[in-house]
Protein backbone atom coordinates (compact mmCIF):
# COMPACT_ATOMS: atom_id res chain seq x y z
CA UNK A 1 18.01 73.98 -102.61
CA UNK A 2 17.47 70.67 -103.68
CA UNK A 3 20.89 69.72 -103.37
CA UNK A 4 20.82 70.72 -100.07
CA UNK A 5 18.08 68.75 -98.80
CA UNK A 6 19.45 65.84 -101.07
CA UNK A 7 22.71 65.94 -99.08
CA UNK A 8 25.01 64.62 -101.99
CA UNK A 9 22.89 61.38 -101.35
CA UNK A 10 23.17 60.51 -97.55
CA UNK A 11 19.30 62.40 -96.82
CA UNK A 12 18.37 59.18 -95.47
CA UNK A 13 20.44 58.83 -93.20
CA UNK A 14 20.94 62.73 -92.23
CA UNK A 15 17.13 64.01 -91.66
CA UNK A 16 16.47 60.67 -89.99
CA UNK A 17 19.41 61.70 -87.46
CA UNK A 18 18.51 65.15 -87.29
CA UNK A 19 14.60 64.39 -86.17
CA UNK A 20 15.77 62.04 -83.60
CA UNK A 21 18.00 64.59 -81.89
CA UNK A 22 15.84 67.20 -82.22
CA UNK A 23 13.22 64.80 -80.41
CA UNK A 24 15.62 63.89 -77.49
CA UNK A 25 16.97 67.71 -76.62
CA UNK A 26 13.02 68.89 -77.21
CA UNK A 27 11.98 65.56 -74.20
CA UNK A 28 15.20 66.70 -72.10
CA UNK A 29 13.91 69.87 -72.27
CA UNK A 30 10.51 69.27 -70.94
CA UNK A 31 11.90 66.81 -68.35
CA UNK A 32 14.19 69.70 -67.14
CA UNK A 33 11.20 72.05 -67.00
CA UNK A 34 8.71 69.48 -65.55
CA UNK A 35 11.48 68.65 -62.84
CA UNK A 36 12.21 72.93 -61.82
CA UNK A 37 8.23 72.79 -61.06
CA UNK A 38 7.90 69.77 -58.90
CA UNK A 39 11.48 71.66 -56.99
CA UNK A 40 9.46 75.35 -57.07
CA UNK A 41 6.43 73.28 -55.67
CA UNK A 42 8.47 71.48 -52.98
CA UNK A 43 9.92 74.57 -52.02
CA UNK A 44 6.61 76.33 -51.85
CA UNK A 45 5.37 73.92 -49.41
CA UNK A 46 8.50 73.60 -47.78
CA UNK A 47 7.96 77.84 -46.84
CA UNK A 48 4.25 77.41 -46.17
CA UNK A 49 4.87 75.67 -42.80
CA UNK A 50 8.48 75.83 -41.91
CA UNK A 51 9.39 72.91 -39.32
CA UNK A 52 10.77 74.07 -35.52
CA UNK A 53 14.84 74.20 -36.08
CA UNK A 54 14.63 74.26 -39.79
CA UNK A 55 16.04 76.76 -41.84
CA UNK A 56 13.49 79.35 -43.69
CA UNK A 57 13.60 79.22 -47.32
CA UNK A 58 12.09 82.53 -48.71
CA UNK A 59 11.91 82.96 -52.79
């Protein structure tokens, strides 16, 4: 197991890399989760008083 996490001597460079990308898909995650519930609230508004000539957006 050691080994392993030694990674024939490049850990220092390896876990480093792995953290960061693990950081950036976890924040593009969120982002892409924060930014479907700012569109769902839009939306919601959007249906709650529908403008004359618009089209109706039911979820």
């Amino acid at each position: 197991m050691s080994e392993f996490l030694a990674m024939g001597g490049y850990a220092a460079f390896v876990w480093p890399c792995a953290g960061l990308s693990f950081a950036i898909l976890a924040g593009l995650a969120l982002a892409a989760r924060r930014r479907l519930r700012g569109v769902q609230r839009r939306l919601r508004q959007l249906n709650a008083r529908p403008e004359e000539g618009a089209w109706e957006l039911r979820a």
